[in-house]
C-alpha atoms as a PDB file:
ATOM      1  CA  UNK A   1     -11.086   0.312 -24.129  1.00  0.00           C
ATOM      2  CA  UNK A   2     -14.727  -0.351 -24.233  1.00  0.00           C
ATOM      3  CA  UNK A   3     -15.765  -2.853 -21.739  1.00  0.00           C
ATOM      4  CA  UNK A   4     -12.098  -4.027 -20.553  1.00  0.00           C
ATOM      5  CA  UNK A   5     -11.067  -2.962 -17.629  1.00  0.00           C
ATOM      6  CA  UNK A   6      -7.830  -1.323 -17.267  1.00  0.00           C
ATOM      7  CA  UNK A   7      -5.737  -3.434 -15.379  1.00  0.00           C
ATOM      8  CA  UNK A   8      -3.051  -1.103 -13.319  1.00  0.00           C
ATOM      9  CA  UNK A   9      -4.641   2.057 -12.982  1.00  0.00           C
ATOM     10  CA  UNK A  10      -1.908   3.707 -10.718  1.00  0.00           C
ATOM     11  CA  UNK A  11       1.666   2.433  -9.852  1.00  0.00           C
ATOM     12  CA  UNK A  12       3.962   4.828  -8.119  1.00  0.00           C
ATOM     13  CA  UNK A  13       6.101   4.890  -5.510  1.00  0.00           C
ATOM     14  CA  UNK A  14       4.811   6.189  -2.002  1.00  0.00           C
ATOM     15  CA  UNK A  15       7.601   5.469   0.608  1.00  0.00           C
ATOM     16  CA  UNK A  16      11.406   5.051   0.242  1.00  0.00           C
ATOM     17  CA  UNK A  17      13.605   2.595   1.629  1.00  0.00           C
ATOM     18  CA  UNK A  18      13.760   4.501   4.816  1.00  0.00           C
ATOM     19  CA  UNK A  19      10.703   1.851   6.205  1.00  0.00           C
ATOM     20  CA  UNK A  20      12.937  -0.635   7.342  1.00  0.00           C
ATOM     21  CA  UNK A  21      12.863  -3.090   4.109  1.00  0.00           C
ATOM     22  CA  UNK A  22      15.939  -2.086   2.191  1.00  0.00           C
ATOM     23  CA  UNK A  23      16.689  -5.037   0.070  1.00  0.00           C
ATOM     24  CA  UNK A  24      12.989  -5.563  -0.663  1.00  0.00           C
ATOM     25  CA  UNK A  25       9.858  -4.560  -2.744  1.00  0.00           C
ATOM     26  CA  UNK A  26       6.416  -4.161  -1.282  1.00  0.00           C
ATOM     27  CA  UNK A  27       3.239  -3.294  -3.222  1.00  0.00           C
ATOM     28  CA  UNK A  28      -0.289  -2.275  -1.515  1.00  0.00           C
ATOM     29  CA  UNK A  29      -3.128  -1.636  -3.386  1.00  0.00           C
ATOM     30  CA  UNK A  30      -6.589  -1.968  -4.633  1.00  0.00           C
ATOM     31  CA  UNK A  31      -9.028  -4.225  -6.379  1.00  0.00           C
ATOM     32  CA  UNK A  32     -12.099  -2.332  -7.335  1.00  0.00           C
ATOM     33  CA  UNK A  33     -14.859  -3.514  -9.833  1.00  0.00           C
ATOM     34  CA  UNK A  34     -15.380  -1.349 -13.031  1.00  0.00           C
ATOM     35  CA  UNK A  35     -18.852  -1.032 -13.182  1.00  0.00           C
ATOM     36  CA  UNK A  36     -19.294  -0.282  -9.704  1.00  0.00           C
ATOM     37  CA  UNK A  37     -16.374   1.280  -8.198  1.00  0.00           C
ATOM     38  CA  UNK A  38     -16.826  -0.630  -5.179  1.00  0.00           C
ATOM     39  CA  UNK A  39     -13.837  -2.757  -3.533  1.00  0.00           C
ATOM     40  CA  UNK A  40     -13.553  -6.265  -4.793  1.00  0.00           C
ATOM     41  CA  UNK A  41     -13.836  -7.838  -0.878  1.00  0.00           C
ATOM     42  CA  UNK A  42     -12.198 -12.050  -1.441  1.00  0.00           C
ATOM     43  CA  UNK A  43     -10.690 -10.950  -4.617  1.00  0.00           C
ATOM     44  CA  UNK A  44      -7.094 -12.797  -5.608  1.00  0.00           C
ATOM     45  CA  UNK A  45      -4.398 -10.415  -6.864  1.00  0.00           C
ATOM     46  CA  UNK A  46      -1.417 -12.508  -8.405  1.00  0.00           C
ATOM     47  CA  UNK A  47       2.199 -10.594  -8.638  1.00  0.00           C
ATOM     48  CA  UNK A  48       4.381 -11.799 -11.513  1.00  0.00           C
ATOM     49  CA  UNK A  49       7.736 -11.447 -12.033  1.00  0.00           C
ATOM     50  CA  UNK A  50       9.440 -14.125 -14.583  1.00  0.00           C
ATOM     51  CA  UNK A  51       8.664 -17.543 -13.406  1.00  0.00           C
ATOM     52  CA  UNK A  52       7.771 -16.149  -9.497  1.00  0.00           C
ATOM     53  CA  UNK A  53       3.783 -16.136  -9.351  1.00  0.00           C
ATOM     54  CA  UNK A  54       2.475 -15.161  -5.039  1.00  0.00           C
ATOM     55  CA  UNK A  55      -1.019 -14.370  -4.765  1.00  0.00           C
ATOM     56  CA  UNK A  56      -3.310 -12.736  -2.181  1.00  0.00           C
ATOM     57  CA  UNK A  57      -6.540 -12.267  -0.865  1.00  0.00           C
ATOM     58  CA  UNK A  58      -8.179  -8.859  -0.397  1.00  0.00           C
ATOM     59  CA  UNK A  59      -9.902  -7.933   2.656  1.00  0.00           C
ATOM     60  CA  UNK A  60     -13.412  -6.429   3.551  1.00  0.00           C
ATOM     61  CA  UNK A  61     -11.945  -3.049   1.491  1.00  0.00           C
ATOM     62  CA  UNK A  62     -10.660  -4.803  -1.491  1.00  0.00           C
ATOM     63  CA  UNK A  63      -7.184  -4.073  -0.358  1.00  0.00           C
ATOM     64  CA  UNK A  64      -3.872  -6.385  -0.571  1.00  0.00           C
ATOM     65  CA  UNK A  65      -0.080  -6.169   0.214  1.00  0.00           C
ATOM     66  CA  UNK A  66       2.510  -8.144  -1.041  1.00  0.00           C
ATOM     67  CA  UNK A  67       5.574  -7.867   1.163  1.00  0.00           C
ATOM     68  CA  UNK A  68       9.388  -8.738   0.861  1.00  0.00           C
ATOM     69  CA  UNK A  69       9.044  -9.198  -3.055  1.00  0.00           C
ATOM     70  CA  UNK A  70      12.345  -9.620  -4.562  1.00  0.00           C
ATOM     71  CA  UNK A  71      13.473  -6.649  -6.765  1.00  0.00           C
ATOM     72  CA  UNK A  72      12.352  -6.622 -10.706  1.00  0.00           C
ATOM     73  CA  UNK A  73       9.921  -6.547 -13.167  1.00  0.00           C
ATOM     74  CA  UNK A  74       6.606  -6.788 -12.199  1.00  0.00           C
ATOM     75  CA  UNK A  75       2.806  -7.769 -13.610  1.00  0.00           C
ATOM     76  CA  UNK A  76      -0.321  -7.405 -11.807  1.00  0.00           C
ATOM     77  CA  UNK A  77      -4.068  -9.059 -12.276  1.00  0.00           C
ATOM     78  CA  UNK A  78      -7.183 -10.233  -9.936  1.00  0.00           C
ATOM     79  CA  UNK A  79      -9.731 -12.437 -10.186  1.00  0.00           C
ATOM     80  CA  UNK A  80     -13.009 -12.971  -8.306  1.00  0.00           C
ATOM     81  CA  UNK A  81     -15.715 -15.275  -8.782  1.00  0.00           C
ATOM     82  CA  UNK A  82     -15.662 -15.801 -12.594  1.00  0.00           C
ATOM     83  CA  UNK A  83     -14.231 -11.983 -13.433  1.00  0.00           C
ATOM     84  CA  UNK A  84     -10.700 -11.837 -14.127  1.00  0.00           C
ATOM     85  CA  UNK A  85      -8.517  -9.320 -14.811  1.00  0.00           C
ATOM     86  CA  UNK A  86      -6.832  -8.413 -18.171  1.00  0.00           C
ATOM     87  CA  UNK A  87      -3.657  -9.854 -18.437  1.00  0.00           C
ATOM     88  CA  UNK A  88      -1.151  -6.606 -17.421  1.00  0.00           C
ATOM     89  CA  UNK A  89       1.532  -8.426 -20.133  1.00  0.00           C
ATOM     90  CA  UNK A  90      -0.942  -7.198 -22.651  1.00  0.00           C
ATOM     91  CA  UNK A  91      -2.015  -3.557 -21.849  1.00  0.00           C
ATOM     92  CA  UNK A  92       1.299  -2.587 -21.348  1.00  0.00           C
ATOM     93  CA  UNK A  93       5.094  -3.298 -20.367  1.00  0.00           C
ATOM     94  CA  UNK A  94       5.170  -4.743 -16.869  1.00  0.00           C
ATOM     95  CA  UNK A  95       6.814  -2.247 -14.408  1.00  0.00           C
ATOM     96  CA  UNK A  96      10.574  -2.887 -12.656  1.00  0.00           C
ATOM     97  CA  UNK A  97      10.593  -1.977  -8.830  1.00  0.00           C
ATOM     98  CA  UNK A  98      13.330  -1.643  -7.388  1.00  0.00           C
ATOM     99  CA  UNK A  99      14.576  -2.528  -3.768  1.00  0.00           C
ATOM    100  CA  UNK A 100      13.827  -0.510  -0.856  1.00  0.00           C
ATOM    101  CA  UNK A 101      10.283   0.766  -2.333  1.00  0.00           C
ATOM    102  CA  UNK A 102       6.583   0.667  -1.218  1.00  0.00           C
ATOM    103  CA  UNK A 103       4.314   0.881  -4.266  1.00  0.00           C
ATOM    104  CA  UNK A 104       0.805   1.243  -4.655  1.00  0.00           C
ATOM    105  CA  UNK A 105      -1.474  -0.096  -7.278  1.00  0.00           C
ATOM    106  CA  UNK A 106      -5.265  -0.330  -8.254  1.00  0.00           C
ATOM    107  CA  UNK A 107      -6.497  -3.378  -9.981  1.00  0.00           C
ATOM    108  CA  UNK A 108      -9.958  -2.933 -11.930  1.00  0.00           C
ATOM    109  CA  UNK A 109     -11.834  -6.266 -13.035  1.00  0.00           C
ATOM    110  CA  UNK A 110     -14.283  -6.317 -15.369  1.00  0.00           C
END
């Protein structure tokens, strides 16, 4: 890929429905910068699913959660002072999560 960052380096699932969010869809994760490897501290990480766009800031580790996401399909990317984030919708399919799931993710930007 040369110089672009790979968007979603790792989505699986960690927990099952069991934690007490059956009918919804949370995602923690990750934004790390690709030439450093460090966390990506005031980065915004935007979830996508159809027309639904929610954002959130990362903290002091680079790290986000999006709770109490609707079930479906699902696109990641980040942004942070002038680097963005490949578009997920073209590296590859965006990912379905389904209800009752905790999934992780790590965004890289370039």
């Amino acid at each position: 890929m040369g110089s672009t960052a790979l968007l979603l380096a790792a989505f699986a699932i960690v927990v099952s429905g069991e934690s007490g969010f059956q009918g919804d869809v949370m995602i923690r994760g990750t934004v790390l910068d690709a030439s450093s490897h460090k966390a990506a501290a005031g980065a915004v990480v935007y979830a996508m699913s159809g027309s639904d766009l929610q954002s959130r800031v990362t903290d002091q580790r680079g790290r986000f959660t999006f709770l109490a996401l609707l079930p479906g399909y699902y696109g990641l990317y980040a942004e942070k002072l002038g680097h963005t984030s490949e578009d997920l919708w073209k590296l590859q399919p965006s990912r379905h999560l389904d209800a009752g799931y905790e999934y992780d993710a790590t965004v890289w930007l370039p």
